[in-house]
Protein backbone atom coordinates (compact mmCIF):
# COMPACT_ATOMS: atom_id res chain seq x y z
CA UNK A 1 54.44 -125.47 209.62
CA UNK A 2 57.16 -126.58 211.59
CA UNK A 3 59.67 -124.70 212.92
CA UNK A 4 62.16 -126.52 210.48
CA UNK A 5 60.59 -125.92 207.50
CA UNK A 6 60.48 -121.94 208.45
CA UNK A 7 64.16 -121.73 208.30
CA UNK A 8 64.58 -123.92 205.35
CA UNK A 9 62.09 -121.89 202.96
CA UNK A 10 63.90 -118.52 203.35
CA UNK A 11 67.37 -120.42 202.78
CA UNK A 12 66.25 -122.20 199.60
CA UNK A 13 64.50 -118.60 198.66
CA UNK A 14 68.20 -116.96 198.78
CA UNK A 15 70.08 -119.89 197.60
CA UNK A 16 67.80 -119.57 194.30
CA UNK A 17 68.42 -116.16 193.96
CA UNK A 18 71.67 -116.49 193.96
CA UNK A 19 71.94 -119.08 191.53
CA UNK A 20 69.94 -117.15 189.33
CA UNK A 21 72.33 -114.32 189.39
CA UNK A 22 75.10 -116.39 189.29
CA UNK A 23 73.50 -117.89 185.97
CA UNK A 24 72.87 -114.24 184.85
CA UNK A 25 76.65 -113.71 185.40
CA UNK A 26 77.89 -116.54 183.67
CA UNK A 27 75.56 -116.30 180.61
CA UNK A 28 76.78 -112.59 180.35
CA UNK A 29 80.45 -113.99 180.18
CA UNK A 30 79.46 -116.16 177.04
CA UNK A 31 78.73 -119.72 178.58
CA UNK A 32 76.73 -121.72 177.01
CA UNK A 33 72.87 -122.55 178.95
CA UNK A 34 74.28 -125.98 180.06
CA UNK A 35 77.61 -124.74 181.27
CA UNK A 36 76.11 -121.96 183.04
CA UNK A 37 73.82 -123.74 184.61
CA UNK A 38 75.81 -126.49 186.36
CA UNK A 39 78.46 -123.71 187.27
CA UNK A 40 75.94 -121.75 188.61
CA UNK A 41 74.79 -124.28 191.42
CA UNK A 42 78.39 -125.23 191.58
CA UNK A 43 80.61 -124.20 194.12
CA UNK A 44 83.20 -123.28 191.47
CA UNK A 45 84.38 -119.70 191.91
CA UNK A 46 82.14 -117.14 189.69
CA UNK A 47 85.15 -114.54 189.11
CA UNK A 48 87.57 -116.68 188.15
CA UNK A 49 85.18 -118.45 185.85
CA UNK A 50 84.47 -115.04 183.48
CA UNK A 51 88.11 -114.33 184.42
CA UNK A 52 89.28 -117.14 182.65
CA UNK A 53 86.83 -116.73 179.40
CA UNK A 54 88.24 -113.36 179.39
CA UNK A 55 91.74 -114.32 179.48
CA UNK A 56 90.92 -116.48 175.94
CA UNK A 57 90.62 -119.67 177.48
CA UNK A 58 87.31 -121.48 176.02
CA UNK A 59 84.30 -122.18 178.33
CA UNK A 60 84.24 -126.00 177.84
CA UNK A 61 87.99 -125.69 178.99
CA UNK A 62 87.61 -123.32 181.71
CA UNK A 63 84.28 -125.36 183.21
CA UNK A 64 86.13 -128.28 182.92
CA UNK A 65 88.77 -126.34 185.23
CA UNK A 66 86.28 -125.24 187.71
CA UNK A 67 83.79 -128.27 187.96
């Protein structure tokens, strides 16, 4: 294994965990799968994204703010 690939497996290994909790987070806050899934791999900002579903606006709206 090159020495490349070593530091690129534990990155992608993190990365997906935090899209997966990121995910979790947004799913909590009501988005729909598809929304939550291209926010969560976004780099759109995950507290202002439940902050703005919790403020009333809808999640179409408030993705469409973010992405």
């Amino acid at each position: 294994m090159s020495e490349m690939a070593e530091v690129a497996e534990p990155e992608l290994d993190e990365r997906s965990k935090v899209e997966s909790w990121r995910l979790h987070v947004l799913i909590e806050a009501g988005y729909p799968l598809p929304l939550a899934e291209r926010l969560a791999v976004s780099d759109a900002d995950l507290h202002v994204a439940v902050e703005l579903v919790d403020k009333g606006c809808a999640h179409e709206t408030a993705a469409a703010i973010l992405l």
